[in-house]
C-alpha atoms as a PDB file:
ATOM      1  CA  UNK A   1     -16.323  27.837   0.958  1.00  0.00           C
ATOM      2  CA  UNK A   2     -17.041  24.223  -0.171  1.00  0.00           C
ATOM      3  CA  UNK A   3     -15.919  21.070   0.678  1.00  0.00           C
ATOM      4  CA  UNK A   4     -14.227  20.271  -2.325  1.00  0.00           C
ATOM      5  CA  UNK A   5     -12.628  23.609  -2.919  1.00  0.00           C
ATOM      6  CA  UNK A   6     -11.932  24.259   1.516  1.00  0.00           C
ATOM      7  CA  UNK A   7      -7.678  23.855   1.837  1.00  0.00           C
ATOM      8  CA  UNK A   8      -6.541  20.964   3.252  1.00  0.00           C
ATOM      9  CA  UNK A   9      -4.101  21.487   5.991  1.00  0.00           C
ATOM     10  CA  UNK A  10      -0.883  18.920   5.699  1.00  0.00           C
ATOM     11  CA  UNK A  11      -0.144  15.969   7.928  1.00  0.00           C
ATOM     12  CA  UNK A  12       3.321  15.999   7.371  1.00  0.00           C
ATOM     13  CA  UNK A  13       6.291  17.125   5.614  1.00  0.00           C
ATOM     14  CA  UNK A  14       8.566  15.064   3.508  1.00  0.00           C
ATOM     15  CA  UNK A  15      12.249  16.802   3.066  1.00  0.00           C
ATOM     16  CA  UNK A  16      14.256  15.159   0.506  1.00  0.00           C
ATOM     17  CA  UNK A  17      17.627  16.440  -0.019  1.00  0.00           C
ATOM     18  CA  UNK A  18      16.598  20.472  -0.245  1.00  0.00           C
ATOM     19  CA  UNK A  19      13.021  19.977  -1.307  1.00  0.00           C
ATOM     20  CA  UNK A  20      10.049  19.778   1.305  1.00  0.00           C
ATOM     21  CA  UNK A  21       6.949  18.239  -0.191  1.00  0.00           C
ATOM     22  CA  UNK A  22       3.699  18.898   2.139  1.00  0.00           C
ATOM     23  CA  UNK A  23       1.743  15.511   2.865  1.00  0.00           C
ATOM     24  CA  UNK A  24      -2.326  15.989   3.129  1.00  0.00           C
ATOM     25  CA  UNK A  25      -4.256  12.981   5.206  1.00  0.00           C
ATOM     26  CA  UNK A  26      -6.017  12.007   1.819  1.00  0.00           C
ATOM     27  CA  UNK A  27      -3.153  11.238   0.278  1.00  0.00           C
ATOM     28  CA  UNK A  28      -1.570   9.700   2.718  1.00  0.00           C
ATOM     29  CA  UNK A  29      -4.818   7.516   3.010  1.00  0.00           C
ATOM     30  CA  UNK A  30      -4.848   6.791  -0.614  1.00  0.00           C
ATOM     31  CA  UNK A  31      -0.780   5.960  -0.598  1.00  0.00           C
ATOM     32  CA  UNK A  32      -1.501   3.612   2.261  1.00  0.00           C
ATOM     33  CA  UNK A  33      -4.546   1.987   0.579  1.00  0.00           C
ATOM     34  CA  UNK A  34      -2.800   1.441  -2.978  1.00  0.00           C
ATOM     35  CA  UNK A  35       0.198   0.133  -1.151  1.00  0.00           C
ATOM     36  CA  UNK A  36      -2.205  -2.438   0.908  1.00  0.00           C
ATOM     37  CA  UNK A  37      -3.967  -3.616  -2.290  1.00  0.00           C
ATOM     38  CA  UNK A  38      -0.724  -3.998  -4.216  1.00  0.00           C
ATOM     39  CA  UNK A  39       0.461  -6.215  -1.553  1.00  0.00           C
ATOM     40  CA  UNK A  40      -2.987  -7.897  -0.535  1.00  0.00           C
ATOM     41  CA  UNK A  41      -2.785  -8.818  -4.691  1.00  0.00           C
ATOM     42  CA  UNK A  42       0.558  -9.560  -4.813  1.00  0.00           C
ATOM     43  CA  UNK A  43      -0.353 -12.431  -2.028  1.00  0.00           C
ATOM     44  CA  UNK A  44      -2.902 -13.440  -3.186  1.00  0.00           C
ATOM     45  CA  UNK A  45      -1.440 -14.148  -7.088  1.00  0.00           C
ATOM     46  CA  UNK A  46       1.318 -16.024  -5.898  1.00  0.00           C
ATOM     47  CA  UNK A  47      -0.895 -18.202  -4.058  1.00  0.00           C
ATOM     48  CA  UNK A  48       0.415 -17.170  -0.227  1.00  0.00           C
ATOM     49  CA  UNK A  49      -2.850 -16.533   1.116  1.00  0.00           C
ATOM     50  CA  UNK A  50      -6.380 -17.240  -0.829  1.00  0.00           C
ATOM     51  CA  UNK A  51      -8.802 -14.381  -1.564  1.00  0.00           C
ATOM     52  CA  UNK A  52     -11.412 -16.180   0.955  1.00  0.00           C
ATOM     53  CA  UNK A  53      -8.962 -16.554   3.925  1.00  0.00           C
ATOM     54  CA  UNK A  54      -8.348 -12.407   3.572  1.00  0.00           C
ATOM     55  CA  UNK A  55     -11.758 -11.612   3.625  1.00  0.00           C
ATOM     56  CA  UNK A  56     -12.260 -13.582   6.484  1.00  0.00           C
ATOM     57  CA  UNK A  57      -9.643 -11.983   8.053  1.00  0.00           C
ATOM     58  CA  UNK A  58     -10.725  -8.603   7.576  1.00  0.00           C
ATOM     59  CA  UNK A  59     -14.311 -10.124   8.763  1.00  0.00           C
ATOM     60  CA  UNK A  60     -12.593 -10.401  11.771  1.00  0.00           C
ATOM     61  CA  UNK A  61     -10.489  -7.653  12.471  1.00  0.00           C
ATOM     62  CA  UNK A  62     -13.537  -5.703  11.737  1.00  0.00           C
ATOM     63  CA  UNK A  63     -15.431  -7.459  14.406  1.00  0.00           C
ATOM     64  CA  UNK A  64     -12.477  -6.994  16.733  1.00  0.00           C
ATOM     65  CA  UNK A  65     -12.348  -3.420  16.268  1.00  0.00           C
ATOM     66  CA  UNK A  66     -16.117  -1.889  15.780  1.00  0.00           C
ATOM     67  CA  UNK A  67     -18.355  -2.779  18.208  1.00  0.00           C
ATOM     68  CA  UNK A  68     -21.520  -2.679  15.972  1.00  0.00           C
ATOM     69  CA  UNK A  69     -20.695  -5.305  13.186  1.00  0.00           C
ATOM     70  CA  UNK A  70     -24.510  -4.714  11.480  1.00  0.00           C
ATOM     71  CA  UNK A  71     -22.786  -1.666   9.670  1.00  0.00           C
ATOM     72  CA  UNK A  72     -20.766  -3.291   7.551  1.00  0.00           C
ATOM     73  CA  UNK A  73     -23.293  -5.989   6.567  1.00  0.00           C
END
């Protein structure tokens, strides 16, 4: 079976009222990621942060948290 057509198994499951709605890890992933960048924009168009302060943030949170930095360069 491929990769694109191999079942995904669920991370979670959401109950609402008497509906259960199964959860994969890619879209939880892509949920979290749209949510980041909606807020991230959000910030950064109502002049909170500026876009060159977040990316020097995320310069170094990366460093904090891989070891080898030459990756992502």
């Amino acid at each position: 079976m491929s990769e694109k057509n191999k079942p995904t198994r669920p991370l979670l499951k959401l109950k609402i009222g008497d509906k259960v709605r199964e959860i994969t890890y890619e879209e939880l992933a892509l949920s979290n990621n749209l949510a980041t960048e909606a807020l991230v924009g959000l910030l950064i168009e109502k002049d909170i942060i500026k876009p060159e302060e977040y990316l020097k943030k995320m310069h170094d949170v990366r460093k904090e948290r891989y070891r080898d930095e030459s990756e992502f360069e």
